[in-house]
C-alpha atoms as a PDB file:
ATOM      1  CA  UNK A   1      27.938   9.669  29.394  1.00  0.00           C
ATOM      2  CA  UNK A   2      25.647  10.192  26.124  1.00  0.00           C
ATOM      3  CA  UNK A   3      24.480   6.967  24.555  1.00  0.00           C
ATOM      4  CA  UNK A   4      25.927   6.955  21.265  1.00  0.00           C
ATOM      5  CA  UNK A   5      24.386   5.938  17.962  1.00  0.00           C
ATOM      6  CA  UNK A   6      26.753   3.774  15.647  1.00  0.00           C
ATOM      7  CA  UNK A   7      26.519   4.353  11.976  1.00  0.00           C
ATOM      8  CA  UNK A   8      27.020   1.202   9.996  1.00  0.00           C
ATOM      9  CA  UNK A   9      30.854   1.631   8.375  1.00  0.00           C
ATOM     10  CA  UNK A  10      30.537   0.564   4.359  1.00  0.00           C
ATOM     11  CA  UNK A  11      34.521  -0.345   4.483  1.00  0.00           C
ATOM     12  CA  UNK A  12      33.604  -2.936   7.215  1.00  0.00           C
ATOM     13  CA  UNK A  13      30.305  -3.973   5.499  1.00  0.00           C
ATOM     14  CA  UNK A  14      31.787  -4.245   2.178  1.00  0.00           C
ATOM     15  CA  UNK A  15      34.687  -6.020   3.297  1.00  0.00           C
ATOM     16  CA  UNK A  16      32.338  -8.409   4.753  1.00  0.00           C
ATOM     17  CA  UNK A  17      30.334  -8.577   2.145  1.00  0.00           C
ATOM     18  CA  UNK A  18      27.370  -7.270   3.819  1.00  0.00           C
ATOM     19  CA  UNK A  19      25.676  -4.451   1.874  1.00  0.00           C
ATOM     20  CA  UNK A  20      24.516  -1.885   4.217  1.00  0.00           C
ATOM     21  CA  UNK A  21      20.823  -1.293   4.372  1.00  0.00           C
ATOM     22  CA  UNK A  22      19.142   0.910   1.208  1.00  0.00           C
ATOM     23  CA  UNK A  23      17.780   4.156   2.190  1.00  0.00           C
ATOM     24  CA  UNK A  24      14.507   3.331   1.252  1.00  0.00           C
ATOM     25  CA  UNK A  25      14.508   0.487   3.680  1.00  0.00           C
ATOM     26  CA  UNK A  26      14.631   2.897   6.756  1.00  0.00           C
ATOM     27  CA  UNK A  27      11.485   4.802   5.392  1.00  0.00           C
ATOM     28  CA  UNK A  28       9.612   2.180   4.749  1.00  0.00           C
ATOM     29  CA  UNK A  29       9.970   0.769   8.128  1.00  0.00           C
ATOM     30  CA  UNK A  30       9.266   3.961   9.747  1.00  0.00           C
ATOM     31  CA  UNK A  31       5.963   4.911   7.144  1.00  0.00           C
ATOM     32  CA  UNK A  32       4.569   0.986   8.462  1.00  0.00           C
ATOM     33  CA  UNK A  33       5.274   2.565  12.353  1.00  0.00           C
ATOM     34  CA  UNK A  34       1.871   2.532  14.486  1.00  0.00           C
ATOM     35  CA  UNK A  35      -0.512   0.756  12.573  1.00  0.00           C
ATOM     36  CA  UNK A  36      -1.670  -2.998  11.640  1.00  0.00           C
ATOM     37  CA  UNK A  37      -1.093  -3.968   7.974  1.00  0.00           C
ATOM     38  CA  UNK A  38      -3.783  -6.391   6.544  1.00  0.00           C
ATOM     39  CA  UNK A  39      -2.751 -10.362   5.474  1.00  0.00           C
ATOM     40  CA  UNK A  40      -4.621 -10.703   2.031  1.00  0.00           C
ATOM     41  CA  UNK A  41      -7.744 -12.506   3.424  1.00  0.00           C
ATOM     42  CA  UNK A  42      -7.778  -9.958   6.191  1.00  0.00           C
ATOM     43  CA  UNK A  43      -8.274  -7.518   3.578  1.00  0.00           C
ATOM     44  CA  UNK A  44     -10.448  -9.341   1.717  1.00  0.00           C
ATOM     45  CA  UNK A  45     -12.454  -9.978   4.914  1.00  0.00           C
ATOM     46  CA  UNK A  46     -11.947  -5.809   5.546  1.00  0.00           C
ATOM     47  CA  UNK A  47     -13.976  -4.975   2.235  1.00  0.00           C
ATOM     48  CA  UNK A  48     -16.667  -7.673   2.748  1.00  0.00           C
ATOM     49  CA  UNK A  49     -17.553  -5.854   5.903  1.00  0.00           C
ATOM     50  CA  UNK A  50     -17.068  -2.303   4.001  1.00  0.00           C
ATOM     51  CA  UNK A  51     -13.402  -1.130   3.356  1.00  0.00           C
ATOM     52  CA  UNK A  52     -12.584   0.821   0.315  1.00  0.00           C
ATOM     53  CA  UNK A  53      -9.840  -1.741  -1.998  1.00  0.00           C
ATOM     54  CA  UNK A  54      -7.947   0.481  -3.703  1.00  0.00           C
ATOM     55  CA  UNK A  55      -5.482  -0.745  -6.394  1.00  0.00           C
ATOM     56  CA  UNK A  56      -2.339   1.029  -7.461  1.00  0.00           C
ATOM     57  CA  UNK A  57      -0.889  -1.293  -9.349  1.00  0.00           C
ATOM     58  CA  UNK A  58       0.222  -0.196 -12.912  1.00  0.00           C
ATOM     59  CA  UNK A  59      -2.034  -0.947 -16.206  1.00  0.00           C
ATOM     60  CA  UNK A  60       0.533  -3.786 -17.218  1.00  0.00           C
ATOM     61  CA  UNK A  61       0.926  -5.276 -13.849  1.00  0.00           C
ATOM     62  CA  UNK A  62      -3.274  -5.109 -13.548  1.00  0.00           C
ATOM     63  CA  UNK A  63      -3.327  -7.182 -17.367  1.00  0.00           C
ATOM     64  CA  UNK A  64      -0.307 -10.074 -16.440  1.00  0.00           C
ATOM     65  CA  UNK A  65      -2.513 -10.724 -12.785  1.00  0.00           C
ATOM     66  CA  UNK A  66      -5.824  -9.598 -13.295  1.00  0.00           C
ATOM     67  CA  UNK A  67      -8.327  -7.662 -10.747  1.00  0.00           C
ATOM     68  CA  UNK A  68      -9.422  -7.425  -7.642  1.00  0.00           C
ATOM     69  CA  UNK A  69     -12.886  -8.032  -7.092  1.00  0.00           C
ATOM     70  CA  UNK A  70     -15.090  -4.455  -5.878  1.00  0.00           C
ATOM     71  CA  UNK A  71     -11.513  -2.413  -6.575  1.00  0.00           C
ATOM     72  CA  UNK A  72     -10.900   1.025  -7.470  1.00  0.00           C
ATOM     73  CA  UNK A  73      -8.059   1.332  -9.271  1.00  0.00           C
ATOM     74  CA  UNK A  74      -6.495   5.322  -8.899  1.00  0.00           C
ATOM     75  CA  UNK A  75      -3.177   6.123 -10.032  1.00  0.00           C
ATOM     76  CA  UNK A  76      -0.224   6.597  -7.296  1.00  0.00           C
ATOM     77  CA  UNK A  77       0.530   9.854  -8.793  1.00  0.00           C
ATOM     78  CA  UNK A  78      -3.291  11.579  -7.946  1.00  0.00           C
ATOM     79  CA  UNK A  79      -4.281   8.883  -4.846  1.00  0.00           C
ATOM     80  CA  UNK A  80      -4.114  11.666  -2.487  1.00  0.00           C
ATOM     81  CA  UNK A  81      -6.467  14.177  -4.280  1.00  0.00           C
ATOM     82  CA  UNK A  82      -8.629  11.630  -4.593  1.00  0.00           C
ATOM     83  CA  UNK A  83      -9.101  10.613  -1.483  1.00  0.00           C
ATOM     84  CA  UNK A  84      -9.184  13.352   0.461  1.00  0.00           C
ATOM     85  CA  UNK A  85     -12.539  14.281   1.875  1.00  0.00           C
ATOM     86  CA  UNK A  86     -11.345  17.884   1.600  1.00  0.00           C
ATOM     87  CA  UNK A  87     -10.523  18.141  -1.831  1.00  0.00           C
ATOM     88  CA  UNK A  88     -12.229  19.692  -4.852  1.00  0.00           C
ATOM     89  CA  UNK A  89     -11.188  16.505  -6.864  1.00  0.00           C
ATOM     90  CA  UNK A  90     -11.926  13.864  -5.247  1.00  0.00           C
ATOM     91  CA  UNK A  91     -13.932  10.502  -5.969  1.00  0.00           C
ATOM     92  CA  UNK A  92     -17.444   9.920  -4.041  1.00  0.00           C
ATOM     93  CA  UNK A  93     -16.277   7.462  -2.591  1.00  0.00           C
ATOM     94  CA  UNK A  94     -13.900   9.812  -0.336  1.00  0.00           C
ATOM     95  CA  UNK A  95     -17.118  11.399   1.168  1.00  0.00           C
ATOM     96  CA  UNK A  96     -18.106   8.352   3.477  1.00  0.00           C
ATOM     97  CA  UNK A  97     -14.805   7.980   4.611  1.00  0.00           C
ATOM     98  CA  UNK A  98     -14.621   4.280   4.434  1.00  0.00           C
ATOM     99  CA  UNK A  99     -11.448   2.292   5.588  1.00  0.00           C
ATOM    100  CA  UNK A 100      -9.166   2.083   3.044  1.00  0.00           C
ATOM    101  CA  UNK A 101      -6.847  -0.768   2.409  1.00  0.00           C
ATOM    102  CA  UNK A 102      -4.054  -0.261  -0.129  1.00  0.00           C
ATOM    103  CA  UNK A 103      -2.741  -2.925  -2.332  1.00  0.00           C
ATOM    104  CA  UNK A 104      -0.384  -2.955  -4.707  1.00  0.00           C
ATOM    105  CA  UNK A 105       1.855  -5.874  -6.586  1.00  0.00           C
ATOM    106  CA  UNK A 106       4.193  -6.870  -3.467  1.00  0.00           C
ATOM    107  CA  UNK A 107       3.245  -4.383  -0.474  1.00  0.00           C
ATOM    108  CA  UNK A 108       5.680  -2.052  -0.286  1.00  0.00           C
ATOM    109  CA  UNK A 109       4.658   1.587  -2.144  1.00  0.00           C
ATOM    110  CA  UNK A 110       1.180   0.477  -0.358  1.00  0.00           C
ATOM    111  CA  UNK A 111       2.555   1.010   2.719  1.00  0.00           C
ATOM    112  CA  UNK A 112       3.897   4.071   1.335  1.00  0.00           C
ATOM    113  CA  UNK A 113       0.977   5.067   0.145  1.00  0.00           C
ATOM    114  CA  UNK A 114      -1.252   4.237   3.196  1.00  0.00           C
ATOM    115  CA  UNK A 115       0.668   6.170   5.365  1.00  0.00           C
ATOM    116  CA  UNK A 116       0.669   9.314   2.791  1.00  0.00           C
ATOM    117  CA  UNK A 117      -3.501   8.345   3.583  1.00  0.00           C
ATOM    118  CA  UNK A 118      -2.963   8.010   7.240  1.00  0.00           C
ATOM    119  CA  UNK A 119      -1.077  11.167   7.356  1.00  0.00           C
ATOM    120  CA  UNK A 120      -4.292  13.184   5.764  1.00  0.00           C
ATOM    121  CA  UNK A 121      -6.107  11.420   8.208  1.00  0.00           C
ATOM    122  CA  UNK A 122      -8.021   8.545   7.035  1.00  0.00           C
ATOM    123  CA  UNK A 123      -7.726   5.113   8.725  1.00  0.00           C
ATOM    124  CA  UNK A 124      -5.706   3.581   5.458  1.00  0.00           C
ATOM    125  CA  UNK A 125      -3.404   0.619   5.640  1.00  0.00           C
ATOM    126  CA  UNK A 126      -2.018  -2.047   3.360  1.00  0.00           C
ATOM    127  CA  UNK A 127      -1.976  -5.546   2.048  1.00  0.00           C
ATOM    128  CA  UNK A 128       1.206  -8.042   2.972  1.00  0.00           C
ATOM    129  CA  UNK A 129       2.616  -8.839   0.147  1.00  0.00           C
ATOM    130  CA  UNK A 130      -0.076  -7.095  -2.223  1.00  0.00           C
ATOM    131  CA  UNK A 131      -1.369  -9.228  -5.192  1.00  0.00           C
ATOM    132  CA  UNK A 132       1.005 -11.406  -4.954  1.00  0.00           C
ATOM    133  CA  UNK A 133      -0.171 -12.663  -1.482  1.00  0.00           C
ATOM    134  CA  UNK A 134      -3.749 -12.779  -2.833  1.00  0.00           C
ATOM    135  CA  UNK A 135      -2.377 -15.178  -5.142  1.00  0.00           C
ATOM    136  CA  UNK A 136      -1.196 -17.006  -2.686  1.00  0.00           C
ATOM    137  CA  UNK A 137      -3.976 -17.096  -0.323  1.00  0.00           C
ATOM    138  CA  UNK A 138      -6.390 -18.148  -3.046  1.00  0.00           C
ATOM    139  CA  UNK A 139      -8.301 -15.245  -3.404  1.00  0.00           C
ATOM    140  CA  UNK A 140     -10.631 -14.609  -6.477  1.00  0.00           C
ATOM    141  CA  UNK A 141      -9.833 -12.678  -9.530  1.00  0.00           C
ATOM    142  CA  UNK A 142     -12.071 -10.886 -11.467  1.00  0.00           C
ATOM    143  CA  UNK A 143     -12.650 -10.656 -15.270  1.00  0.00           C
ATOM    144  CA  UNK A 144     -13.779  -7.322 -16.979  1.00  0.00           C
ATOM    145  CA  UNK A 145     -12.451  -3.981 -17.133  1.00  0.00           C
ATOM    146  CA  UNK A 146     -11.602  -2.532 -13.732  1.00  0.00           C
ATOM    147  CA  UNK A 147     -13.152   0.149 -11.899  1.00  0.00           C
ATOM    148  CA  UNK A 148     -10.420   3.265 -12.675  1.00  0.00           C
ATOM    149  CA  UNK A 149     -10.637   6.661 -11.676  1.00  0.00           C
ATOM    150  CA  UNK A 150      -8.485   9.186 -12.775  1.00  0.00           C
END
């Protein structure tokens, strides 16, 4: 007999008052699928010893927290272009290959984005709960303007 795979029913779950899971929640479980995302002072340990930080966190997000320290900050939108070793746009930084560790406010378009990296083949992963679990840990802050490449 074929196993079969049960669907979730939304009558049942909204009659219990469970809200079935958001569609967004099954793709970011399966973009986080075979690698190790980074606690914050992992990551922080990760560029001490050479990692590429790179920040996509918006310009208003970036000005309530404030910066990472020895982050490049590159807009979601063109993170791919410049990261790729292969492409005609991309940063210097690409070149060497580096590890790259993704943060963003709360970790979850990092992962996204990390596995867009991974996918082009660079070791890329992400920071658990992004700034926010920086924060949390302690970490330092930076004052200045940040580092941004568009």
């Amino acid at each position: 007999m074929p196993d079969l795979v049960r669907t979730p029913d939304p009558d049942l779950a909204a009659a219990s008052g469970a809200a079935p899971p958001a569609r967004i929640d099954g793709l970011l479980a399966r973009a986080r699928e075979g690698w190790d995302r980074l606690t914050a002072p992992e990551a922080y340990a990760a560029v001490a010893d050479g990692a590429l930080l790179v920040d996509t966190r918006t310009d208003a997000q970036r000005a309530r927290t404030g910066e990472l320290p020895g982050a490049l900050v590159i807009d979601r939108t063109v993170l791919e272009w410049r990261l790729d070793p292969t492409s005609p746009v991309r940063i210097p930084e690409a070149d060497a290959r580096p590890r790259v560790v993704v943060v963003c406010r709360q970790g979850y378009s990092s992962s996204l984005a990390a596995r867009s990296l991974r996918d082009l083949g660079l070791d890329a992963t992400d920071v658990v709960d992004g700034v926010e679990g920086w924060l949390a840990a302690g970490l330092p802050l930076v004052e200045g303007p940040a580092d941004v490449r568009e």
